[in-house]
Structure formats: structure tokens, C-alpha cells
Protein backbone atom coordinates (compact mmCIF):
# COMPACT_ATOMS: atom_id res chain seq x y z
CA UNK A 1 -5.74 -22.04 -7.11
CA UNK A 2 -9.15 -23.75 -6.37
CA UNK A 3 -8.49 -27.51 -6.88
CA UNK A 4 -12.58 -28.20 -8.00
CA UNK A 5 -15.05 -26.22 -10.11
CA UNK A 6 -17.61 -25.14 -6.93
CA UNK A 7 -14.67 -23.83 -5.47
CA UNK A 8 -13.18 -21.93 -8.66
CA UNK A 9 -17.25 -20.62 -8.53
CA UNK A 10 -17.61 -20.14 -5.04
CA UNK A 11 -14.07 -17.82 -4.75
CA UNK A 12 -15.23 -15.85 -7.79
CA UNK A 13 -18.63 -15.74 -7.09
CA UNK A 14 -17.58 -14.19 -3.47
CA UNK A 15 -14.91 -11.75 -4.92
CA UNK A 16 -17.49 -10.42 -7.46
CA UNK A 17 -19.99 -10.09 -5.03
CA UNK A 18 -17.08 -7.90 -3.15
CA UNK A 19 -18.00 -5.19 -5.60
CA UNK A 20 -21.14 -2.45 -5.07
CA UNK A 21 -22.84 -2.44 -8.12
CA UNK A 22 -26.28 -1.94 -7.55
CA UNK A 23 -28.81 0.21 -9.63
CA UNK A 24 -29.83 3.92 -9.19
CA UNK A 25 -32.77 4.51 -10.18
CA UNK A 26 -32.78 8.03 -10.16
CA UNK A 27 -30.25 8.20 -12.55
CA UNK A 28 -30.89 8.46 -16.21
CA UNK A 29 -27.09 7.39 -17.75
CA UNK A 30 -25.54 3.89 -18.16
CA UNK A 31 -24.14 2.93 -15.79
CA UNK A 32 -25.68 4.44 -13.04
CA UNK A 33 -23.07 3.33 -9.96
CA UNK A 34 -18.92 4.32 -10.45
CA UNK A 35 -18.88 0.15 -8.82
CA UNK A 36 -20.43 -1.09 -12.17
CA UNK A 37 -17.31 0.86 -13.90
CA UNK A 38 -15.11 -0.62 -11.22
CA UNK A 39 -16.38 -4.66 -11.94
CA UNK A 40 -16.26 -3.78 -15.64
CA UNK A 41 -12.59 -2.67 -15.19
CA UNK A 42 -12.17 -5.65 -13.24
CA UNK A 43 -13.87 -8.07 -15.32
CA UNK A 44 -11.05 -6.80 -18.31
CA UNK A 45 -8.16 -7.58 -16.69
CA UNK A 46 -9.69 -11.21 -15.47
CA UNK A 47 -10.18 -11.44 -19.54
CA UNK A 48 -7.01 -10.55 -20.20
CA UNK A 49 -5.31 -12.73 -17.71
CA UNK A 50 -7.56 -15.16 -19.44
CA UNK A 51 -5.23 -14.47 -23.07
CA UNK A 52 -8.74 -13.19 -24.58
CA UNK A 53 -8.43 -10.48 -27.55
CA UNK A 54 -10.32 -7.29 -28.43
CA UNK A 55 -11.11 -6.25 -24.84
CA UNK A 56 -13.40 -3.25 -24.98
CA UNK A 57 -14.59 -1.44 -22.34
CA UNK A 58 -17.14 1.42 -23.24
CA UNK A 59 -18.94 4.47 -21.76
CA UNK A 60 -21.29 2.40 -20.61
CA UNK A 61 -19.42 -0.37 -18.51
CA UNK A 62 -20.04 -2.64 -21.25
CA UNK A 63 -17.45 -4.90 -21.60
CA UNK A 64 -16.69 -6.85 -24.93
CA UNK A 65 -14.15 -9.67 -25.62
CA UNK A 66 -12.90 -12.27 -27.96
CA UNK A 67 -11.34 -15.65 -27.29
CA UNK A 68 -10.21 -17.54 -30.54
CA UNK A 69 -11.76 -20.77 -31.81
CA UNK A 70 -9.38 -22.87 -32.36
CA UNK A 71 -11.53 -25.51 -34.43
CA UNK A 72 -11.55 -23.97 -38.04
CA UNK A 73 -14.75 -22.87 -39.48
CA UNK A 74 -16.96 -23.35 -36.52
CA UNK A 75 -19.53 -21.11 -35.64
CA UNK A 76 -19.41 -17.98 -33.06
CA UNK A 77 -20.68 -18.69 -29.32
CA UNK A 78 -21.47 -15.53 -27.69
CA UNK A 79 -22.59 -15.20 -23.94
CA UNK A 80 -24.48 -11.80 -22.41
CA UNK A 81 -24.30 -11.16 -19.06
CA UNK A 82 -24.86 -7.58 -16.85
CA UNK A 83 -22.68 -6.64 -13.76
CA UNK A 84 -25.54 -4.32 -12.04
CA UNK A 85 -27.57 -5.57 -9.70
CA UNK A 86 -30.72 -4.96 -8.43
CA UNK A 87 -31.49 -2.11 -5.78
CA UNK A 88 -34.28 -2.65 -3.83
CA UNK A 89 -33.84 -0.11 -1.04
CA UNK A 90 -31.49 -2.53 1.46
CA UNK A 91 -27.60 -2.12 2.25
CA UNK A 92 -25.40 -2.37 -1.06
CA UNK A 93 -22.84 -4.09 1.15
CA UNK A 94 -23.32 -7.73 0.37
CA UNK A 95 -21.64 -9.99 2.78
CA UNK A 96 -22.22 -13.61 2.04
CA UNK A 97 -21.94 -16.90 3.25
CA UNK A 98 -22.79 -20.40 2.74
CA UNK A 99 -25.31 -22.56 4.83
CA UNK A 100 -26.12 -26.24 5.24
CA UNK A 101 -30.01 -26.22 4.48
CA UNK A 102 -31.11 -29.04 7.08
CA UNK A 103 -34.69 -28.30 6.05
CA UNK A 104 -35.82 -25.60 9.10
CA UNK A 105 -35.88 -22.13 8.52
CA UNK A 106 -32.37 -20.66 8.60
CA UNK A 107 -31.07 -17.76 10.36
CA UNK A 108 -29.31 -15.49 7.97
CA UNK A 109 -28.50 -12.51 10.94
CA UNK A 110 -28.46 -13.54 14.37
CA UNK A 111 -27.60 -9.93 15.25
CA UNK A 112 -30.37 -8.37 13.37
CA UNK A 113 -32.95 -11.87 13.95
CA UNK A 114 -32.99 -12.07 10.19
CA UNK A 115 -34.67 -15.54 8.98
CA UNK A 116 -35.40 -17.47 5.97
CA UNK A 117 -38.13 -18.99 6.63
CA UNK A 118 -39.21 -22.34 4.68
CA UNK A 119 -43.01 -21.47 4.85
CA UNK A 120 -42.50 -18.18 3.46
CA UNK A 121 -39.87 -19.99 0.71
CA UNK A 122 -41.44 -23.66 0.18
CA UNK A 123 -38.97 -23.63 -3.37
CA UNK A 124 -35.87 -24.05 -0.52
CA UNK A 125 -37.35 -27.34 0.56
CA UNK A 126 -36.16 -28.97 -2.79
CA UNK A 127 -32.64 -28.57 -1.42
CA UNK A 128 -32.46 -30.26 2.08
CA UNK A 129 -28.70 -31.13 3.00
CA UNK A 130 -26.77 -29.04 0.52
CA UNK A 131 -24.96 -25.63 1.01
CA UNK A 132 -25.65 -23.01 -0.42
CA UNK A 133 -25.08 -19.22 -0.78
CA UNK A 134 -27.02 -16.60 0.99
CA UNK A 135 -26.70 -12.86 2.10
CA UNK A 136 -26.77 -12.23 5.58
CA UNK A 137 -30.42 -10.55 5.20
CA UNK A 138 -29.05 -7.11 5.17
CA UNK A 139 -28.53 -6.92 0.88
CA UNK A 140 -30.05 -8.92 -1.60
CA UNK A 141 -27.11 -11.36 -2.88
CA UNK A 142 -26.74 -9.89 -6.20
CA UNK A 143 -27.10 -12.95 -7.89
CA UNK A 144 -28.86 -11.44 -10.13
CA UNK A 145 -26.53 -11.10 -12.39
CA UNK A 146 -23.06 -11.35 -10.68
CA UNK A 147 -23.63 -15.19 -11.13
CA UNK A 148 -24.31 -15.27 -14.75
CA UNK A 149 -20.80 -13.68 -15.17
CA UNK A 150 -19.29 -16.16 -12.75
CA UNK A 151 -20.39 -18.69 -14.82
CA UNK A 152 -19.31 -17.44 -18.08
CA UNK A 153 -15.86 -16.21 -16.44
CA UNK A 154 -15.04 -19.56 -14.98
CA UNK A 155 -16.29 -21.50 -18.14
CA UNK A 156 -13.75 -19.32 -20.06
CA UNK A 157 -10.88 -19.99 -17.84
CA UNK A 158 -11.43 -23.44 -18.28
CA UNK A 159 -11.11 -22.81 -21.82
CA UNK A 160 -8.26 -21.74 -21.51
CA UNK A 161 -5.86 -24.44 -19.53
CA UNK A 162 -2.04 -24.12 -19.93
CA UNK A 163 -1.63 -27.63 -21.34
CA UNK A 164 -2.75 -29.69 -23.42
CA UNK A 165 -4.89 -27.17 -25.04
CA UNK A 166 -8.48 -28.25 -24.97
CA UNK A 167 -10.52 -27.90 -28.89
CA UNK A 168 -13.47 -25.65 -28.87
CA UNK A 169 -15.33 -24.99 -31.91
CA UNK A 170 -15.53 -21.37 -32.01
CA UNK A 171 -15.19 -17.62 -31.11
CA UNK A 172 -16.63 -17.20 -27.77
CA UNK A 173 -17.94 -13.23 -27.30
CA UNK A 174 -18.33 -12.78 -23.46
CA UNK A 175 -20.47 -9.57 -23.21
């Protein structure tokens, strides 16, 4: 069990990430990869290890849940998320890893001599000293959205803690 909140992130971030679920674009149904069935199936059983209710998962990979308010007569939260990512033509293997940004460009690939470099990203200078998640230049991350659902997975977990039971004021609707 990950004893702080970047690591409960990181390790689900990393195991979602674990998952092909990029895009076709040549195909015309929802979803368009068998790996976007395979996170939604995953994503279910996280939500039911979770204790959340109504678990749907439809033709489409679309996967719907309820977790129980437990403040009464609160309103709804809901949160929207997707699990495909984006294809834009490089390996759907994503193998990430985290890097100390010391402020010079980084090397993502020594193998391939795969850079980031901070002239060609300025926006990475606001971050000097901190680590931080990257492909290894071979795949885009899939951040986009595999993060979104990290962050709505891991919020719900730690709505859920065995004892004592934390208030919230409302159904939360994960989809």
C-alpha cells in the first residue's frame, strides 16, 4: 500500500499507463482498440474493490458508477473522464519513468538519442528541481486522459477509508 498520495498516483498512474489504449482512427465504432475494453474492465473491478454501486460497463467501454453520499440531501458530484488516448503515429507501448528536471534538456532515450529539449519546451523551465513523469520518447505518455482517471480513481479511494468513515456530501458518478 503506498504510504503518501504521489505515490498512491504515481503506482496507478504507471499501472494504467500499462494498458494500450490508443485511438484508431480508421475505425468508425466506439471503442476503437480491444485495450480501451480491457482498462474499462479494469477500471470496474478497481470500482468495485472501491465498495461503489451500479457498475456499468457498456458497448462502448463506457464505464458508469455510483458511490453513496453519505451526508443526506446533498447534491450529486459527477466526474467524466476517457480511457483512450491519443494516437499520433508512435509506438503504443508506453514505458515511463520519472526524471529530476535540473533545468538542461533531458534525455528521454539514450538508446534511440531521444531529447527534451528546454528551448523547444520553455513551459518545462517552470519546474526546475522536481520529478516528474515522462515517456521514454518512443509513445506519447497517454496522459491525456489516463491521468484524469488517476485522479478521480485515487480521490475515490480516499473516499472510501476503512475507518473512521470520512462525510462527503453526495453521490459521486465517476464516468
Amino acid at each position: 500500500m503506498p504510504s503518501s498520495l504521489s505515490e498512491q498516483l504515481t503506482q496507478r498512474f504507471f499501472r494504467y499507463l500499462a494498458v494500450t489504449s490508443q485511438s484508431d482512427p480508421r475505425v468508425s465504432s466506439l471503442p476503437s482498440t480491444p485495450g480501451q475494453h480491457e482498462m474499462a474492465r479494469m477500471l470496474a473491478e478497481e470500482l468495485r474493490t472501491l465498495g461503489l454501486e451500479n457498475i456499468v460497463i457498456d458497448e462502448h467501454a463506457t464505464v458508469t458508477a455510483v458511490k453513496k453520499g453519505n451526508v443526506a440531501g446533498a447534491p450529486r458530484v459527477g466526474f467524466i473522464t476517457h480511457i483512450d488516448t491519443v494516437d499520433v503515429g508512435l509506438s503504443p507501448d508506453i514505458h515511463p519513468q520519472i526524471l529530476r528536471f535540473t533545468g538542461e534538456d533531458l534525455c528521454l532515450n539514450a538508446k534511440e538519442d531521444i531529447w527534451l529539449r528546454t528551448v523547444e519546451h520553455p513551459e518545462i523551465n517552470a519546474w526546475p528541481g522536481e520529478e516528474i513523469i515522462f515517456s521514454d520518447g518512443t509513445s506519447v505518455l497517454g496522459a491525456d486522459n489516463k491521468a484524469a482517471v488517476t485522479v478521480v480513481m485515487t480521490l475515490l479511494e480516499n473516499l472510501t477509508p476503512p475507518a473512521p468513515a470520512r462525510r462527503h456530501r453526495g453521490g459521486l458518478r465517476p464516468g
